[in-house]
N, C-alpha and C. Protein backbone atom coordinates (compact mmCIF):
# COMPACT_ATOMS: atom_id res chain seq x y z
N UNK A 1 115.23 107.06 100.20
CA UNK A 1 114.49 105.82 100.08
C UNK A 1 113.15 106.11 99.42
N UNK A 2 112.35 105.12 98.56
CA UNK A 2 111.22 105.47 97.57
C UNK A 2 110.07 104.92 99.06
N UNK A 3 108.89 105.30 98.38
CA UNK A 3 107.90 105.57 99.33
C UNK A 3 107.71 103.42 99.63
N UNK A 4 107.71 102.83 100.73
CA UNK A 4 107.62 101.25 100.81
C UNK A 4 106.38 101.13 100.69
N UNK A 5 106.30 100.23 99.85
CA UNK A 5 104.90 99.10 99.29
C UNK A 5 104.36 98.16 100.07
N UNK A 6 103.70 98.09 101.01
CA UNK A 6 103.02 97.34 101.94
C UNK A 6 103.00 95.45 101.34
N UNK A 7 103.38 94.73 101.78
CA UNK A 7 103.27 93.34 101.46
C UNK A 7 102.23 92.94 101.57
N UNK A 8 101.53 92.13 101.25
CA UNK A 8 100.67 91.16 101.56
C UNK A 8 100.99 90.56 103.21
N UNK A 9 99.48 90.52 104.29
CA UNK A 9 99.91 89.76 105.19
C UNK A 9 100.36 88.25 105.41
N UNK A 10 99.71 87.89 104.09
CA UNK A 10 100.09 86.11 104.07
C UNK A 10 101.14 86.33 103.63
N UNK A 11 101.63 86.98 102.50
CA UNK A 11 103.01 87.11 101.82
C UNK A 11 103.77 87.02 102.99
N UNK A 12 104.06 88.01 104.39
CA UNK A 12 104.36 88.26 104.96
C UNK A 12 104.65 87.18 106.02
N UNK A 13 103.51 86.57 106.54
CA UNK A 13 103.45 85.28 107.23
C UNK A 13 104.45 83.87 106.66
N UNK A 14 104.26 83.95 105.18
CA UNK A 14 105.35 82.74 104.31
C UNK A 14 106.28 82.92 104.89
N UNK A 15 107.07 84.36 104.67
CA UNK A 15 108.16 84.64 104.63
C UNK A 15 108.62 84.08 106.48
N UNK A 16 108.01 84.27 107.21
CA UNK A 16 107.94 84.26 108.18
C UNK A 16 108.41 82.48 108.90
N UNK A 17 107.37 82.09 107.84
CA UNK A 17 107.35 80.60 108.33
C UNK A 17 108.66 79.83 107.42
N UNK A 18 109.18 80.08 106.47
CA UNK A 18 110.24 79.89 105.59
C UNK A 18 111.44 80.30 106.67
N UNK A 19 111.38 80.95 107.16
CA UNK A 19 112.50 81.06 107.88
C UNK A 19 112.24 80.56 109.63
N UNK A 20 111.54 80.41 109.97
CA UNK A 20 111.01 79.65 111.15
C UNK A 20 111.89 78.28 110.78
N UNK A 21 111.57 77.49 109.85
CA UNK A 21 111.88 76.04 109.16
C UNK A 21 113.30 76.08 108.44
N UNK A 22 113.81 77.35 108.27
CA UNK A 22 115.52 77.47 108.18
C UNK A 22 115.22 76.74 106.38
N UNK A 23 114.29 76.84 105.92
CA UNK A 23 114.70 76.10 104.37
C UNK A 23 114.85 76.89 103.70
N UNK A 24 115.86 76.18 102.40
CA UNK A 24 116.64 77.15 101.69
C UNK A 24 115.78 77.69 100.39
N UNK A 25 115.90 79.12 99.89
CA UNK A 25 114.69 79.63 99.04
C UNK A 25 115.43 80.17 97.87
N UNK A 26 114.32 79.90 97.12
CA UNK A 26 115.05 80.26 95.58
C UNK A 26 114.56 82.15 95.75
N UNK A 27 115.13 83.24 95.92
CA UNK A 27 114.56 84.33 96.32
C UNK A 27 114.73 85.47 94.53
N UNK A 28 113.84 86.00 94.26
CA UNK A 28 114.25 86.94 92.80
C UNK A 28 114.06 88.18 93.41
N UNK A 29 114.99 89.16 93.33
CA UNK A 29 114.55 90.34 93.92
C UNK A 29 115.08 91.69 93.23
N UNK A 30 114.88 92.87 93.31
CA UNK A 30 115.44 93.91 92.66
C UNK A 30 116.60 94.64 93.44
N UNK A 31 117.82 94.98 93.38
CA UNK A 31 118.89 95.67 94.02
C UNK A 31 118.32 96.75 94.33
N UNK A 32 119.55 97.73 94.59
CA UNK A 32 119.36 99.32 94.67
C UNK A 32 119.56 100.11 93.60
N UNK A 33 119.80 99.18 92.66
CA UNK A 33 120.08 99.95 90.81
C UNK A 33 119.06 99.18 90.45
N UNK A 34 118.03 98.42 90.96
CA UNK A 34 117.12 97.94 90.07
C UNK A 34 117.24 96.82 89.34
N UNK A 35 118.72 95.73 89.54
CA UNK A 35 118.67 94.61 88.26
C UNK A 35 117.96 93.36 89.32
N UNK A 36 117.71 92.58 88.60
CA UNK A 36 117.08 91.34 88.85
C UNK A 36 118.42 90.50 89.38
N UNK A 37 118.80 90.07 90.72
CA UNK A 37 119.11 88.88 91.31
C UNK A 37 118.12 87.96 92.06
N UNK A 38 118.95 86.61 91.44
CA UNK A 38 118.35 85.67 91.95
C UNK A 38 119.14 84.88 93.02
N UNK A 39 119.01 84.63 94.00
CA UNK A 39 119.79 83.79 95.25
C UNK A 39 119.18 82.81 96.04
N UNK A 40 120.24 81.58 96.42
CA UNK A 40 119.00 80.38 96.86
C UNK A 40 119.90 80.55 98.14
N UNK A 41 119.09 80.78 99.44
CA UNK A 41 119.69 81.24 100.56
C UNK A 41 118.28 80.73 101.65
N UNK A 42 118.81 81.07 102.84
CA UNK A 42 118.35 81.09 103.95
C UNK A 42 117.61 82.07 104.39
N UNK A 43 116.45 82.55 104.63
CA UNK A 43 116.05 83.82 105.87
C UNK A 43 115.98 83.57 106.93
N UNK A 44 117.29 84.13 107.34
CA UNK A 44 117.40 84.71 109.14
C UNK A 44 116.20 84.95 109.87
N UNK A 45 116.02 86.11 108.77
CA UNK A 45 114.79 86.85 109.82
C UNK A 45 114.19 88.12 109.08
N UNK A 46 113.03 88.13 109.55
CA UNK A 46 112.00 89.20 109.00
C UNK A 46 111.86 90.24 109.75
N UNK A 47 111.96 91.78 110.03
CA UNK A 47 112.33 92.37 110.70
C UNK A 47 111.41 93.72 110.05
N UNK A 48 111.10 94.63 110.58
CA UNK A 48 110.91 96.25 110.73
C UNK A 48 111.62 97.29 110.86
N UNK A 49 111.90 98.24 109.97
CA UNK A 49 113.31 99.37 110.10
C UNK A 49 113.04 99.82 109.27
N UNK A 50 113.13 101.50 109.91
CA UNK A 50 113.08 102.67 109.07
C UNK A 50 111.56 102.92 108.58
N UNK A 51 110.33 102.43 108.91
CA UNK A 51 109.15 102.45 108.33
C UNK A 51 108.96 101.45 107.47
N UNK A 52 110.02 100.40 107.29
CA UNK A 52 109.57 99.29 106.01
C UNK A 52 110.17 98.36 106.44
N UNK A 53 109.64 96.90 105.56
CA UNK A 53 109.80 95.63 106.65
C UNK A 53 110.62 95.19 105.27
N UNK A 54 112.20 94.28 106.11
CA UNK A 54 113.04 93.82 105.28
C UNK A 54 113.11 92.15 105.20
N UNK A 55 114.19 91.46 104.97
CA UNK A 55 114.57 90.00 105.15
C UNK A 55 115.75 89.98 104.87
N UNK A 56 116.65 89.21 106.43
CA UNK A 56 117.68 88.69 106.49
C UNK A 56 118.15 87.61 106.14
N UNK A 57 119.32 87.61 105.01
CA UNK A 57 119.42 85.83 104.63
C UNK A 57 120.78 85.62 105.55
N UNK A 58 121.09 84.59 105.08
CA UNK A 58 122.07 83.67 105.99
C UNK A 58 123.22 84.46 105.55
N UNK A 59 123.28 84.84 104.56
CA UNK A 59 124.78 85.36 104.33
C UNK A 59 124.68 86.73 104.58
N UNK A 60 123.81 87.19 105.64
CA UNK A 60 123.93 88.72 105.53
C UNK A 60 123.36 89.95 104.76
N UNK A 61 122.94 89.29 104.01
CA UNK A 61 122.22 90.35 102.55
C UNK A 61 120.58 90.68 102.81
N UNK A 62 120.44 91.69 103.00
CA UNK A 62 118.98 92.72 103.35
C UNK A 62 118.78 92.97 102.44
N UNK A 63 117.12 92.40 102.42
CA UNK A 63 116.10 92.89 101.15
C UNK A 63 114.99 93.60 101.62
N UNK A 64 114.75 94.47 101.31
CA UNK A 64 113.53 95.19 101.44
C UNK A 64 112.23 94.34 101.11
N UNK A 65 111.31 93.85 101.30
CA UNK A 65 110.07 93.40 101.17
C UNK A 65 109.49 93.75 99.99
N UNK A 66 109.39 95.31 99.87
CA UNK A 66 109.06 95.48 98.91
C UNK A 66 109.72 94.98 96.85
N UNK A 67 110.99 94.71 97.23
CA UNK A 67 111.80 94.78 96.21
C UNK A 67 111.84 93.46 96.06
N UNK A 68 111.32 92.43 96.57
CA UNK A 68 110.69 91.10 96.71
C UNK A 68 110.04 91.04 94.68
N UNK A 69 110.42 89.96 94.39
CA UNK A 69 109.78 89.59 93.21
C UNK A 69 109.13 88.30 93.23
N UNK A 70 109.73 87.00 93.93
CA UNK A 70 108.85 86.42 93.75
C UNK A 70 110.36 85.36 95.21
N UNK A 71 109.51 84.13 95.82
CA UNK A 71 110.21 83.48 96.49
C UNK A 71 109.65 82.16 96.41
N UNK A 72 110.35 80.80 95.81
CA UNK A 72 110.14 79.96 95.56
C UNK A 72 109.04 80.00 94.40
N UNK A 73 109.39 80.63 93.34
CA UNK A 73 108.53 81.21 92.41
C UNK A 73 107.11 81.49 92.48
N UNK A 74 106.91 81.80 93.48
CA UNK A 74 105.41 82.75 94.12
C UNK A 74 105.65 83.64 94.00
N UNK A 75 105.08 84.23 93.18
CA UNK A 75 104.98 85.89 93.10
C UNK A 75 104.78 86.64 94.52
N UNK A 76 105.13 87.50 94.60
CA UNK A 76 105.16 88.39 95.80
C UNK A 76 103.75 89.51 95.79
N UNK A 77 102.99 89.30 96.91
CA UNK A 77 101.85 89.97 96.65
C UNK A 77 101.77 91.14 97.75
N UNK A 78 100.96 92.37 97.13
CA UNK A 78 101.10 93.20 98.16
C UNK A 78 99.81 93.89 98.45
N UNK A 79 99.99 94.17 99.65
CA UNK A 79 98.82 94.74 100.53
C UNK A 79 97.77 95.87 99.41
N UNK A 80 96.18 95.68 99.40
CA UNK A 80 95.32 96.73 98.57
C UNK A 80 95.35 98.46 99.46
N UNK A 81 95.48 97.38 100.99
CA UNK A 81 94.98 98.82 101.74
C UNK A 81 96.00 99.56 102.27
């Protein structure tokens, strides 16, 4: 696994509250080969594992935080410190 990129805490909090409210998100993110998918899904849930914080969608599919590109076309911002 590559070294994880700290999120933004508000980034973090969205994500949080987006799935609190069960609404469905336009999500862009990078795989494990690196290509760009885009999926309009649900987050389950925001979670901690392995040293890096992921997101659960409705259908099962784990994203790393970091590999986050943008959600509801908000860019994904990440932590300075």
């Amino acid at each position: 696994m590559n070294d994880y990129t700290l999120i933004s805490c508000d980034f973090h909090d969205e994500l949080e509250a987006l799935a609190t409210l069960r609404q469905t998100c336009q999500i862009l993110y990078r795989n494990e080969v690196n290509e760009q998918v885009e999926t309009n899904s649900r987050i389950a849930d925001v979670y901690a594992f392995n040293k890096a914080d992921y997101l659960k969608l409705d259908d099962g599919t784990e994203i790393r935080l970091d590999h986050i590109i943008s959600v509801n076309g908000k860019p994904a911002s990440y932590s300075l410190g």
